[in-house]
Protein backbone atom coordinates (compact mmCIF):
# COMPACT_ATOMS: atom_id res chain seq x y z
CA UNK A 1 -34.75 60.75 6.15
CA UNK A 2 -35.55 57.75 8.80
CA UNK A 3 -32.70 55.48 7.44
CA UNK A 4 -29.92 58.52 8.27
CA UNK A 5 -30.41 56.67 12.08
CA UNK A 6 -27.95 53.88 10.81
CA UNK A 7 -26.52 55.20 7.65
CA UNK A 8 -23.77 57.29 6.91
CA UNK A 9 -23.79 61.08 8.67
CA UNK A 10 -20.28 62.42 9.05
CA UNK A 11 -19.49 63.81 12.40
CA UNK A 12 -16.69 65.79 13.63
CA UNK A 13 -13.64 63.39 14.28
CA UNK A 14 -15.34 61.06 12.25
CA UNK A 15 -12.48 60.16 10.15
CA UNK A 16 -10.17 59.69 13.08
CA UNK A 17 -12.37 56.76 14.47
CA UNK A 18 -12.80 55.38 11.67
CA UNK A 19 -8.86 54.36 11.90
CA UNK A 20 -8.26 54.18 15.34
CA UNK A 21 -11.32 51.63 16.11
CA UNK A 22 -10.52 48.70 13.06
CA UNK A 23 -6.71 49.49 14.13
CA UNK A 24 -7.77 48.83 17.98
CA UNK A 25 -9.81 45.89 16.56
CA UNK A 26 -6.91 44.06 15.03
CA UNK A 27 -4.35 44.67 17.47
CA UNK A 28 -6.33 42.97 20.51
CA UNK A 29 -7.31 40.58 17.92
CA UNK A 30 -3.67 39.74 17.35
CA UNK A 31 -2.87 39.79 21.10
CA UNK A 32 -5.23 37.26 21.51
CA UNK A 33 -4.15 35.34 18.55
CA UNK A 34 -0.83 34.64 20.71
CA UNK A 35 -3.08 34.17 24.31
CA UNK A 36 -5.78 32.56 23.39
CA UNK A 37 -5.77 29.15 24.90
CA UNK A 38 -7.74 26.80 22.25
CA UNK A 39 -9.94 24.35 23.45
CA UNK A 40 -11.18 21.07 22.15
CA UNK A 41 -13.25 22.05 19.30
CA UNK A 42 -10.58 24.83 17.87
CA UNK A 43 -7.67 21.99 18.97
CA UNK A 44 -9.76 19.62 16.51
CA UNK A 45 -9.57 21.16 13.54
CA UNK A 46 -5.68 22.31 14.41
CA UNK A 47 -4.75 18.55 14.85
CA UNK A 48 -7.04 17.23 11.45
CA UNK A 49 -4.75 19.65 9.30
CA UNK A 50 -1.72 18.72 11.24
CA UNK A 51 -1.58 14.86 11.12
CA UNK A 52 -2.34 14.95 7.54
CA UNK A 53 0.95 14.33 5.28
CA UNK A 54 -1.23 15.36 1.86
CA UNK A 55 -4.71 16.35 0.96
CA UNK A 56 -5.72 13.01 0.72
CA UNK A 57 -5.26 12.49 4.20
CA UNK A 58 -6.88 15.61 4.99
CA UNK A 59 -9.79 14.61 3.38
CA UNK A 60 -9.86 11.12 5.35
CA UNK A 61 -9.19 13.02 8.24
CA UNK A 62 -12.12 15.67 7.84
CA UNK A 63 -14.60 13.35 6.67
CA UNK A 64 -16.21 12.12 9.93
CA UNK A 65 -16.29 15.59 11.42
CA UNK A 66 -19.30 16.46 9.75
CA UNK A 67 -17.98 19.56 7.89
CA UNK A 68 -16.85 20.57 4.63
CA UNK A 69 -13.02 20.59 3.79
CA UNK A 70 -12.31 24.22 3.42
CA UNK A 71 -11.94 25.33 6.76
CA UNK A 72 -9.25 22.44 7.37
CA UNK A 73 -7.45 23.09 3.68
CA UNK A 74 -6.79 26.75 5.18
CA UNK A 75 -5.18 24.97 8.50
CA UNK A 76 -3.29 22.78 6.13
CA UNK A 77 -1.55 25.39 3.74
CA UNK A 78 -1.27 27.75 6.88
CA UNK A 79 0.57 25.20 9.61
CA UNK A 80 4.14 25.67 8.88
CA UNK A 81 4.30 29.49 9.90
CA UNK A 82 5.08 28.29 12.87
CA UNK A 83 4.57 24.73 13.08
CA UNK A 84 2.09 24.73 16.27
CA UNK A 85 -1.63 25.70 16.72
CA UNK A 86 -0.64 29.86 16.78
CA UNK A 87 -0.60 29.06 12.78
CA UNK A 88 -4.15 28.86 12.73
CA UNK A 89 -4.75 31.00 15.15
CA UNK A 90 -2.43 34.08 12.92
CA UNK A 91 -4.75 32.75 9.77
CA UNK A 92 -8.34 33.44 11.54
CA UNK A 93 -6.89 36.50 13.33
CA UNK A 94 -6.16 37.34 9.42
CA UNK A 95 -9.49 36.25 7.90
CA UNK A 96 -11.46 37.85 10.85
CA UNK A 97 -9.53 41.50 10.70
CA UNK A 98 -10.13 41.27 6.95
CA UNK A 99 -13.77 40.73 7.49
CA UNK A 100 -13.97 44.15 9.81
CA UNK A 101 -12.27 46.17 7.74
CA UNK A 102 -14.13 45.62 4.92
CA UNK A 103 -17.12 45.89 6.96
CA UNK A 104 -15.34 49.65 7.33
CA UNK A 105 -14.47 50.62 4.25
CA UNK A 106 -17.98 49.40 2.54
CA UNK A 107 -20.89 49.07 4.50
CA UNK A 108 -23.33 51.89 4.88
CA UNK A 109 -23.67 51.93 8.56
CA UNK A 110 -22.92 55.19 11.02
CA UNK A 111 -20.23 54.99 13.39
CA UNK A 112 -21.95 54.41 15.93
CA UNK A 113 -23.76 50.88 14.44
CA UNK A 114 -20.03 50.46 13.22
CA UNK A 115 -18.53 50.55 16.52
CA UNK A 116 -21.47 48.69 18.45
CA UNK A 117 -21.27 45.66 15.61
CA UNK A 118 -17.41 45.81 15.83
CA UNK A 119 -16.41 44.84 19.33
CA UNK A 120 -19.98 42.76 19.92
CA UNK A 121 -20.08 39.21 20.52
CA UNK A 122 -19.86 37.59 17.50
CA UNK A 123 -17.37 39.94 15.51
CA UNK A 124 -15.01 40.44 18.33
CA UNK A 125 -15.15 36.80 20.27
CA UNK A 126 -16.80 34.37 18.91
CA UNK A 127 -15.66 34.94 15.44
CA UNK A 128 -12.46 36.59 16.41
CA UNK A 129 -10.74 34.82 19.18
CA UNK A 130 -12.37 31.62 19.12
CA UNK A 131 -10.70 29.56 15.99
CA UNK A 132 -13.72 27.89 13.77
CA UNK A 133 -14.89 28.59 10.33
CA UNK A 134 -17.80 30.70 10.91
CA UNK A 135 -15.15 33.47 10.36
CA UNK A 136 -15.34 32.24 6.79
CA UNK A 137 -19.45 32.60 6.73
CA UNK A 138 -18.96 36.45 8.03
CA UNK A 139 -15.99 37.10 6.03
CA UNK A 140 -17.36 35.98 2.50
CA UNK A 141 -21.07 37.60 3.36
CA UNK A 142 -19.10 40.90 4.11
CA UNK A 143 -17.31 40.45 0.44
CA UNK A 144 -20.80 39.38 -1.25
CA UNK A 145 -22.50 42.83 0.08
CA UNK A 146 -19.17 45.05 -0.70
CA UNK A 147 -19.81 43.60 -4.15
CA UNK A 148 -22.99 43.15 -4.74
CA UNK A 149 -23.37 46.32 -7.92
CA UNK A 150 -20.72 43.98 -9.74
CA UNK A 151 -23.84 41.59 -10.43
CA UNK A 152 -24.72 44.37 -13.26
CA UNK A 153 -21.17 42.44 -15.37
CA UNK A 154 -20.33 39.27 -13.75
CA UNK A 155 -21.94 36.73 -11.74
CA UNK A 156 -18.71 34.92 -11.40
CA UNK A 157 -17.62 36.40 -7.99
CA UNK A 158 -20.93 35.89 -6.39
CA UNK A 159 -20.84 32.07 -7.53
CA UNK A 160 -17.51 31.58 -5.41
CA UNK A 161 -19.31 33.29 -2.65
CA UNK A 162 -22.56 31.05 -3.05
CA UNK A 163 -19.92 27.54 -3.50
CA UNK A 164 -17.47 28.57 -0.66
CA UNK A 165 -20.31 29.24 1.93
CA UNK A 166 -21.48 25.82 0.90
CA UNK A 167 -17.83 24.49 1.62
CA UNK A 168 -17.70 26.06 5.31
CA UNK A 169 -20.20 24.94 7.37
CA UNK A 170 -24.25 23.46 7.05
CA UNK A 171 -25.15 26.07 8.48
CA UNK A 172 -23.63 28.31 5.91
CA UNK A 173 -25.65 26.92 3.26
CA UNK A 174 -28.28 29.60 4.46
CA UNK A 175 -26.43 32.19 3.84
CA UNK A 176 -25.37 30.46 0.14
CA UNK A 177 -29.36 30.32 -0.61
CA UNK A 178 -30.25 33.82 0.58
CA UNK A 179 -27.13 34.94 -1.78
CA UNK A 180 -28.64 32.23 -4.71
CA UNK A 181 -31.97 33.57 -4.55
CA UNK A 182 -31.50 37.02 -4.26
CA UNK A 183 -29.53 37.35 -7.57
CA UNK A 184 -32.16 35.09 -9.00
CA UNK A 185 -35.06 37.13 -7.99
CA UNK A 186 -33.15 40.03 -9.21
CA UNK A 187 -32.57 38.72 -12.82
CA UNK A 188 -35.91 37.99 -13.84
CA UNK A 189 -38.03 40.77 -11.34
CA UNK A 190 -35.76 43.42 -12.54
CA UNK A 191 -35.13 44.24 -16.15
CA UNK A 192 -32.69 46.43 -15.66
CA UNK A 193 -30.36 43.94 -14.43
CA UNK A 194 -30.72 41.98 -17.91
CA UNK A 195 -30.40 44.84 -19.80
CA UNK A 196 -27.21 46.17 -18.07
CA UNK A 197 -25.97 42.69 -17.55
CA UNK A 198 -26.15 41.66 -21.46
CA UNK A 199 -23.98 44.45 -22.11
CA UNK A 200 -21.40 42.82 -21.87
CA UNK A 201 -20.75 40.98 -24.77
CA UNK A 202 -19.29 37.38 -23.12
CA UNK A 203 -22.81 37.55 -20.51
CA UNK A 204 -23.27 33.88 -22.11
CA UNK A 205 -19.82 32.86 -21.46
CA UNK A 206 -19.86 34.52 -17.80
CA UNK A 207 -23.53 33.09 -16.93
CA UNK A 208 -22.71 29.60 -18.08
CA UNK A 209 -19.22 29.32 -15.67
CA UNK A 210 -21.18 31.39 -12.82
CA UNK A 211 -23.71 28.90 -12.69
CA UNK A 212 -20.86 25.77 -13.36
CA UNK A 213 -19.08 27.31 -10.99
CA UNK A 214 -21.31 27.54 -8.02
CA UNK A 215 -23.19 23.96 -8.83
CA UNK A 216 -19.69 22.31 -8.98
CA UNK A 217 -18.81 24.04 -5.41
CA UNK A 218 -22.56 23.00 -3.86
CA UNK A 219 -21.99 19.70 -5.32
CA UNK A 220 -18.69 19.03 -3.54
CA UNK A 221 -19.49 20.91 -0.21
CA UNK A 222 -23.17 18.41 -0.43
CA UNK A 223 -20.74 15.23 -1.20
CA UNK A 224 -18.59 16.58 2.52
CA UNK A 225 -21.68 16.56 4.37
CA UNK A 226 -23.46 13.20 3.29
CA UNK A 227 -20.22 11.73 4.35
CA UNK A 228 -21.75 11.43 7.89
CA UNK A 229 -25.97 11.38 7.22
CA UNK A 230 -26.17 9.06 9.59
CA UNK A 231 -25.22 10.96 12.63
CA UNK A 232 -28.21 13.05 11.15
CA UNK A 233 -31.48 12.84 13.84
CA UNK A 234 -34.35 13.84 11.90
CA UNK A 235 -37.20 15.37 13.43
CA UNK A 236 -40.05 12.37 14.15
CA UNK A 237 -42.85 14.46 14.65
CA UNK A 238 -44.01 17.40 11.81
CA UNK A 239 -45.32 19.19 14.00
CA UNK A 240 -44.54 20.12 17.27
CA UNK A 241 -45.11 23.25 19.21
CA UNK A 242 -42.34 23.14 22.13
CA UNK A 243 -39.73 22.43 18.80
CA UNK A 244 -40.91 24.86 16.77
CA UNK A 245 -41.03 27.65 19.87
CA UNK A 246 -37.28 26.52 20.37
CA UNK A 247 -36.44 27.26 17.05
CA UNK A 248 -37.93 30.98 17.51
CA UNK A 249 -35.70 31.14 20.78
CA UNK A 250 -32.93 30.10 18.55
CA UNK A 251 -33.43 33.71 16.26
CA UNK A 252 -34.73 35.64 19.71
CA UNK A 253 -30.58 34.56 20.36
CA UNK A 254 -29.44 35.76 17.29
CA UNK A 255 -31.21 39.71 18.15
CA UNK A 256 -30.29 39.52 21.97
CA UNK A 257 -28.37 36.87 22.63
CA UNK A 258 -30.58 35.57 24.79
CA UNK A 259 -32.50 31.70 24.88
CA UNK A 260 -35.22 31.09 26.03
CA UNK A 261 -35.59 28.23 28.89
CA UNK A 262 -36.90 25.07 26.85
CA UNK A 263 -38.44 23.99 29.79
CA UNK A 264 -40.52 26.79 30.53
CA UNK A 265 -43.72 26.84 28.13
CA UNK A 266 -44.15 31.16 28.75
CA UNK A 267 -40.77 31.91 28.26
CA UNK A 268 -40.54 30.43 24.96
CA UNK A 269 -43.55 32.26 24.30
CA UNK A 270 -42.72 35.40 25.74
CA UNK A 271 -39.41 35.10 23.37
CA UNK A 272 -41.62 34.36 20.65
CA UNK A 273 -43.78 37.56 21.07
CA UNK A 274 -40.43 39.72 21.17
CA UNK A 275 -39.11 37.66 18.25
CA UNK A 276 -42.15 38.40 15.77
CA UNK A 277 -41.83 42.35 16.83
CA UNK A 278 -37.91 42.03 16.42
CA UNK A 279 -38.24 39.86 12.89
CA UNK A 280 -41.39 41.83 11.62
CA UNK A 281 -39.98 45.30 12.50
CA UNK A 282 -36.57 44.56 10.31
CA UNK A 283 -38.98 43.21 7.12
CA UNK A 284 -40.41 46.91 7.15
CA UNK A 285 -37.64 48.89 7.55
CA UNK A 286 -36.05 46.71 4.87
CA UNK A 287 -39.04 46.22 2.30
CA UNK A 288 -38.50 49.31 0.32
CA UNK A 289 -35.47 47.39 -1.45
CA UNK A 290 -36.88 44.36 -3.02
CA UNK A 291 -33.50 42.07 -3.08
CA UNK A 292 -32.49 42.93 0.84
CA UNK A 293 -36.10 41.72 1.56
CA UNK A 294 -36.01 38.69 -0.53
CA UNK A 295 -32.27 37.91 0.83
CA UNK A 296 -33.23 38.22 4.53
CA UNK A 297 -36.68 36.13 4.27
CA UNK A 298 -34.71 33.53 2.26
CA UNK A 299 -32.11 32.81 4.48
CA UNK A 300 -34.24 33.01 7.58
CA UNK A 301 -36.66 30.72 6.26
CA UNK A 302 -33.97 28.21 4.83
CA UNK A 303 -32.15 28.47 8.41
CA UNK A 304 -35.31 28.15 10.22
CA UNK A 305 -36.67 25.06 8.54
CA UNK A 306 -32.66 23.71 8.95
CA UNK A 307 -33.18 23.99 12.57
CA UNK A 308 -36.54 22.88 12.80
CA UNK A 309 -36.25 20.14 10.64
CA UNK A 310 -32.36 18.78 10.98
CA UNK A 311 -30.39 20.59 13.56
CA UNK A 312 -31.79 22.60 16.21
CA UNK A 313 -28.20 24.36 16.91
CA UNK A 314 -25.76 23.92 20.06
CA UNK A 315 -24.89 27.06 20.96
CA UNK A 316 -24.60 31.04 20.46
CA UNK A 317 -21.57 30.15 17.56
CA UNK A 318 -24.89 28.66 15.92
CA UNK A 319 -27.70 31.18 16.33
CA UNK A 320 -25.14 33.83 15.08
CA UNK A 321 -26.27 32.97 11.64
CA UNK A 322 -29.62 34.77 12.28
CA UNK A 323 -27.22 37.73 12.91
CA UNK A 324 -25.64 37.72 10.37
CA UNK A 325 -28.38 37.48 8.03
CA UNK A 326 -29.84 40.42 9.63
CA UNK A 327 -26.78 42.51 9.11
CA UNK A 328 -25.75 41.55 5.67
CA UNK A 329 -29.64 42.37 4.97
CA UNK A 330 -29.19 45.71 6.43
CA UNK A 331 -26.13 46.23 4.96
CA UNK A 332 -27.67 45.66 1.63
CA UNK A 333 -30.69 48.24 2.10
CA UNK A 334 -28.93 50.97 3.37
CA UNK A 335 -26.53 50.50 0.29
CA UNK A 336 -29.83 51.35 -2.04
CA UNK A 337 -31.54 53.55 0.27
CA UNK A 338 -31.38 55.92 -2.59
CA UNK A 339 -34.73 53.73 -3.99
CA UNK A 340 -36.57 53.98 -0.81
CA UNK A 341 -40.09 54.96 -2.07
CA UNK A 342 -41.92 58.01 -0.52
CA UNK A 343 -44.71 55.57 0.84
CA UNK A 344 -42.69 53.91 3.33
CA UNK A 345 -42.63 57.26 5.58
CA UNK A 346 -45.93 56.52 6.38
CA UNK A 347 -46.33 56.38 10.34
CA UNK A 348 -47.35 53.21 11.86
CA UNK A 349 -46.15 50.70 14.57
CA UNK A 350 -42.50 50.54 13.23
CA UNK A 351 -41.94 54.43 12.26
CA UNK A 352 -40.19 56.80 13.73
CA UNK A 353 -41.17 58.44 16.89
CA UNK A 354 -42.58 54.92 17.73
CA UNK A 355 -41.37 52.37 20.50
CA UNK A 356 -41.02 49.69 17.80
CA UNK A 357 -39.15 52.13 15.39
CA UNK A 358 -36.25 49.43 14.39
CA UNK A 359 -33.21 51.90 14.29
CA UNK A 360 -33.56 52.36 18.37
CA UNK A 361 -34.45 48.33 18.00
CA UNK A 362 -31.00 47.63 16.45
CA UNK A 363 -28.90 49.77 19.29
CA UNK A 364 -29.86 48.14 21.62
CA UNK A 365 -29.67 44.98 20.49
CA UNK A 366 -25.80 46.06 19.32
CA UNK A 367 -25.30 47.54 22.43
CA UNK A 368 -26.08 43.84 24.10
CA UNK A 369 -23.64 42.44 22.04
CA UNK A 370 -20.80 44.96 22.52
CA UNK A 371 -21.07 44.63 26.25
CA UNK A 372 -21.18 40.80 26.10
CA UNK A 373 -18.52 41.03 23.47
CA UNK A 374 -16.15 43.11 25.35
CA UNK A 375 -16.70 41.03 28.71
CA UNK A 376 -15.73 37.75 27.15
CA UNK A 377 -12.69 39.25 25.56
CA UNK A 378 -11.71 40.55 29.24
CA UNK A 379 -12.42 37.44 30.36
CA UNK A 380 -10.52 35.25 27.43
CA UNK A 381 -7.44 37.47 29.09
CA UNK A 382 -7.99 36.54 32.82
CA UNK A 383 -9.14 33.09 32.76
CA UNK A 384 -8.18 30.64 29.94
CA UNK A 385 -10.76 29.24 28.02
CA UNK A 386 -9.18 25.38 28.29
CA UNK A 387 -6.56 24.81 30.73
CA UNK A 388 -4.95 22.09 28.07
CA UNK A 389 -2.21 24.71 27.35
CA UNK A 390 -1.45 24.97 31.10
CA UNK A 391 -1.25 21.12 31.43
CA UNK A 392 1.03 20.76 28.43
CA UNK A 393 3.39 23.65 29.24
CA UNK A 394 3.33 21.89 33.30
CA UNK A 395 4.26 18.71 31.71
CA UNK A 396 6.98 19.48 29.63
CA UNK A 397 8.29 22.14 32.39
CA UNK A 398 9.04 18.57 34.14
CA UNK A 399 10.48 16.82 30.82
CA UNK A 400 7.31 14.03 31.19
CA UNK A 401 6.15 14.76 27.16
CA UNK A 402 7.94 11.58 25.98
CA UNK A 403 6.97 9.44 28.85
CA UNK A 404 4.23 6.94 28.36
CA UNK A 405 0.23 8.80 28.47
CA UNK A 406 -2.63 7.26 29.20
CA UNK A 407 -5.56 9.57 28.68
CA UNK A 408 -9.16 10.33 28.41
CA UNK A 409 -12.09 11.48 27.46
CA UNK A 410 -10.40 11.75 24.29
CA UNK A 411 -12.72 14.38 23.23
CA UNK A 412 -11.29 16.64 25.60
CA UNK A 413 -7.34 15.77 26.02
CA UNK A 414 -7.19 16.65 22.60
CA UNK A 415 -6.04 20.32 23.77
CA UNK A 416 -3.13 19.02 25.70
CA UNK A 417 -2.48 16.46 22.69
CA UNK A 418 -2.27 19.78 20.27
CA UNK A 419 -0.08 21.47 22.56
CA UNK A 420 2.18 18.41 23.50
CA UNK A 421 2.57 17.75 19.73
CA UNK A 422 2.33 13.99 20.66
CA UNK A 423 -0.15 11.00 20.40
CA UNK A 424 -1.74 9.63 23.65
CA UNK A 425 -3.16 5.90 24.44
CA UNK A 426 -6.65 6.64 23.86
CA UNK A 427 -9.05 3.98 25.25
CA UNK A 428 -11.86 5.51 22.82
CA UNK A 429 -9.74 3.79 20.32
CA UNK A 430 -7.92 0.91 21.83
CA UNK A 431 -4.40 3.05 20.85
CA UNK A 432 -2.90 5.55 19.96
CA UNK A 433 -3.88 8.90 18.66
CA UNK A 434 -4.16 12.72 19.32
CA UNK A 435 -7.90 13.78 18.73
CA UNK A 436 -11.35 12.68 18.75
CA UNK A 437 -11.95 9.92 15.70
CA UNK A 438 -15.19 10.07 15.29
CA UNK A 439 -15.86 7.20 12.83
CA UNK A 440 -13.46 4.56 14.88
CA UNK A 441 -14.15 5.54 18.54
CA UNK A 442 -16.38 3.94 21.15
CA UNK A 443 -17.90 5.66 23.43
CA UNK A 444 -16.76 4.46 27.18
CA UNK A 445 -18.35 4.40 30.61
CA UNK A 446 -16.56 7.33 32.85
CA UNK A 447 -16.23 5.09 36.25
CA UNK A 448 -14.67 2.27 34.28
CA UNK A 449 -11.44 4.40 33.72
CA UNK A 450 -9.54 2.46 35.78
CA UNK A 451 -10.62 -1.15 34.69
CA UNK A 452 -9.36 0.50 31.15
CA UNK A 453 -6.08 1.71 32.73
CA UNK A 454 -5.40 -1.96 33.66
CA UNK A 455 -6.20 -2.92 29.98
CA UNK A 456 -3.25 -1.13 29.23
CA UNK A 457 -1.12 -2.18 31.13
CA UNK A 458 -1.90 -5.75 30.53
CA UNK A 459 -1.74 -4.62 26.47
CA UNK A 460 2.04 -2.86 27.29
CA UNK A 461 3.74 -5.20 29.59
CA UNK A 462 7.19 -3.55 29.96
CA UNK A 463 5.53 -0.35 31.06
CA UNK A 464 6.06 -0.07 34.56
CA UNK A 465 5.07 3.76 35.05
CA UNK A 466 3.18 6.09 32.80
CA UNK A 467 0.93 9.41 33.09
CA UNK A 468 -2.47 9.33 33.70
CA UNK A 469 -4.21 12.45 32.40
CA UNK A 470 -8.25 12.43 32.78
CA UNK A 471 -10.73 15.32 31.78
CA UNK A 472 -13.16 16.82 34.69
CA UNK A 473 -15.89 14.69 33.11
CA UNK A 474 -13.60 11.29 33.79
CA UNK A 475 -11.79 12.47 36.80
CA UNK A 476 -10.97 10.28 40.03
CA UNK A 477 -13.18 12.53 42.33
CA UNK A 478 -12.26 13.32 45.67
CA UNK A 479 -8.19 12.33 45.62
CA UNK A 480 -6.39 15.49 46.20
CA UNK A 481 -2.32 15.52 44.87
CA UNK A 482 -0.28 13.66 46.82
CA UNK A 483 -2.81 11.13 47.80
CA UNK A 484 -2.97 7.51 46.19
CA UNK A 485 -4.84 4.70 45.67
CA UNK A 486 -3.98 1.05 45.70
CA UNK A 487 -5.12 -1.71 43.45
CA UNK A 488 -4.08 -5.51 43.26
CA UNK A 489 -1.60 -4.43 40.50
CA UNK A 490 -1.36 -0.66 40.46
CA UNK A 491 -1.20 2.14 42.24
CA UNK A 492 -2.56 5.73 41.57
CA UNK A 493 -1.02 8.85 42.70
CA UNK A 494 -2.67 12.11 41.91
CA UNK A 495 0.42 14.88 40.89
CA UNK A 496 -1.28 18.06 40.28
CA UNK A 497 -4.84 19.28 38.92
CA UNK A 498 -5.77 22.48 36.95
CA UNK A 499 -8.91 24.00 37.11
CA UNK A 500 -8.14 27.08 36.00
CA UNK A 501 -10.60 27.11 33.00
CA UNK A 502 -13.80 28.85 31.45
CA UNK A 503 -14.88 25.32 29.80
CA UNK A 504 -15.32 22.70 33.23
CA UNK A 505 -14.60 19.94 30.94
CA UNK A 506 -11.58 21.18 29.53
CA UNK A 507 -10.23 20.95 33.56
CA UNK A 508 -7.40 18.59 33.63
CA UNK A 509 -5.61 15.84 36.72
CA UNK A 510 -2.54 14.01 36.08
CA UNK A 511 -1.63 11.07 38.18
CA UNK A 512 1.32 8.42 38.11
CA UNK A 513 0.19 4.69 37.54
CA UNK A 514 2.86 2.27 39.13
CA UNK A 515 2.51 -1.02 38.72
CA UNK A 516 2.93 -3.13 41.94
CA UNK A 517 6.37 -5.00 41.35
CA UNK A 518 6.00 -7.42 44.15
């Protein structure tokens, strides 16, 4: 049978990976939990949940970042296991290891696809190490497919799924529609769903919360993101080609990891012709179970037209939606391959035996991921991915965290903020604070750092000396430590610089301001 290739065939020592690798999985996870260095983004969300005294202020706080609440409410009831950013970072070490093992214990994949999916990219870095909540988009689509024969007595668990994925991210509400309209499709193409489902004798009862349920959670998770519509750029032209080509670069990334160069009119079309073999090959391996088909082209067309329309992405943390849709759509499949008609072992293009056969498609594209994967995870161990946490731990080595900080972009010396558990002078702001508000800053120009040091100065007259910490994007170029500059009423020493990070804006300088006391 062709779908044996990536579902279940028991091999000898089978069992014996099937520990060891999850068990391998969570304890590098874990180490990295405590080694990770976080970096602006992941330091954001940390510092949201932190400053906030109640939920109230956690909403305030979460509002202009342009996502829903849930990912900061689990930073909020999570910060006091320790008190500093490893809290979060023990909570998505949790939620991601939970995510993999489930992925273990119930999806239908060999152990080979297993293994290849488990230390890729996504699974084992970018969902794993890196702390956002698109762990919560792969850990609740793992949950919906591990569930998904329940649907035959309750709906209710699958309307969580549907309201929390609408509470995580936008992006997430793809994954909430695919879920939405497969179970829809299902009810009313497939009669013995009804009939099996109105067995139960509260169905009324369970349909009317399921569906209460999941509106009330889309409702809420809609309300989160209209809070900032306005930093919403909507596309000005219907159609155009070079858009809509970087779109299909955006799922060629999701199969290879790879996008294409914007700029370059036969690379995006070259990406494009891969893309339709890559997209087209999975919709006929997958066709033979009605609701895996409907829940892959639903999400990819929701995502696609999200992209197209509203958000192109920034990013592989992005395009790893398309992944994940693929997967889960596998994932469901393979779980019914049981109803896998007779007809579809008719040889064409994308059978077996044929170059296009999407089994052989799959490794490889796994095996792209697992080598990326496992390189950045080498990598997150040798160099750090923001060199905020060494800047912090340099600056309280020397007992400076209480002295007096000017700093910026504020963007970026959020990190050391996190780490220093302190407010900066922010210029962004015009005061004090410890991470990027979006609704109150203004944006600054870089070369006028100085001019805004002076501000300060003039604001805080009984400061005589004070730290000056600047991002690589803001940086006084070309003054080495130990050299200074001299101003009418200042002076500017460099101390020390650290470059020693995968992110060039999250490089750090600190320098002394003086004032001239003559």
């Amino acid at each position: 049978m062709e779908l044996k290739r990536i579902s279940q065939i028991q091999l000898p020592g089978q069992r014996f990976y099937e520990i060891f690798l999850p068990i391998l999985f969570i304890i590098i996870g874990l180490f990295g939990a405590f080694n990770h260095a976080l970096w602006r983004d992941e330091m954001q969300g940390w510092l949201v949940a932190w400053q906030s005294n109640n939920l109230i202020d956690l909403w305030k706080n979460n509002a202009p970042s342009g996502h829903p609440i849930l990912w900061s409410l689990l930073i909020y009831f999570s910060k006091n296991i320790t008190g500093t950013p490893v809290s979060m970072q023990l909570m998505h070490w949790l939620l991601g290891s939970s995510a993999i093992l489930i992925f273990w214990r119930f999806s239908p994949f060999n152990l080979t696809t297993k293994a290849l999916f488990t230390f890729g990219y996504y699974p084992f870095w970018e969902y794993f190490f890196v702390c956002r909540h698109y762990v919560i988009a792969e850990l609740i689509i793992f949950i919906f497919c591990s569930i998904y024969h329940l649907r035959r007595t309750t709906y209710i668990p699958f309307a969580l799924c549907i309201g929390l994925l609408a509470n995580t991210q936008a992006l997430s509400w793809s994954l909430a529609f695919a879920v939405g309209m497969t179970l829809v499709s299902d009810w009313f193409l497939n009669p013995y769903q009804r009939k099996n489902y109105m067995r139960n004798n509260n169905w009324i009862f369970d349909l009317i919360s399921s569906i209460t349920i999941s509106l009330s959670l889309l409702s809420f998770g809609a309300f989160s993101l209209l809070q900032v519509r306005d930093s919403v750029k909507l596309l000005t032209s219907f159609i155009d080609i070079r858009h809509f080509l970087r779109v299909v670069g955006q799922i060629f990334g999701g199969y290879v990891l790879i996008i294409p160069n914007s700029s370059r009119f036969f690379d995006l079309i070259l990406c494009a012709l891969i893309t339709l073999i890559l997209v087209f090959s999975t919709i006929i391996f997958i066709k033979f179970y009605r609701p895996a088909l409907t829940y892959f082209l639903s999400g990819f067309i929701f995502l696609f037209l999200f992209n197209y329309f509203l958000f192109l992405g920034d990013g592989s943390r992005h395009y790893g939606y398309y992944f994940l849709l693929i997967i889960s759509s596998l994932w469901l499949a393979l779980s019914n391959k049981d109803k896998q008609p007779t007809s579809s072992n008719l040889q064409n293009l994308f059978t077996k035996g044929n170059l296009f056969y999407f089994p052989r498609l799959l490794t490889i594209c796994l095996a792209i991921h697992m080598v990326v994967g496992i390189h950045m995870v080498i990598n997150d161990f040798r160099l750090p991915y923001s060199s905020g946490k060494e800047t912090a731990q340099y600056i309280q080595a020397r007992g400076w965290e209480d002295s007096p900080i000017f700093a910026t972009r504020d963007v970026e010396v959020a990190t050391v903020s996190g780490y220093l558990d302190r407010e900066f002078y922010l210029p962004e702001l015009n005061g004090y604070g410890s991470y990027a508000q979006w609704a109150n800053r203004v944006i600054l120009d870089r070369t006028k750092t100085l001019d805004e040091v002076q501000v300060y100065l003039d604001k805080y007259p009984k400061v005589n000396k004070l730290l000056l910490l600047l991002s690589n994007r803001s940086s006084i170029k070309n003054l080495e430590p130990g050299e200074s500059l001299y101003f009418e009423k200042f002076r500017v020493k460099a101390d020390s610089k650290f470059e020693n990070s995968f992110h060039d804006s999250e490089m750090f300088y600190l320098y002394w301001v003086e004032r001239n006391l003559d």
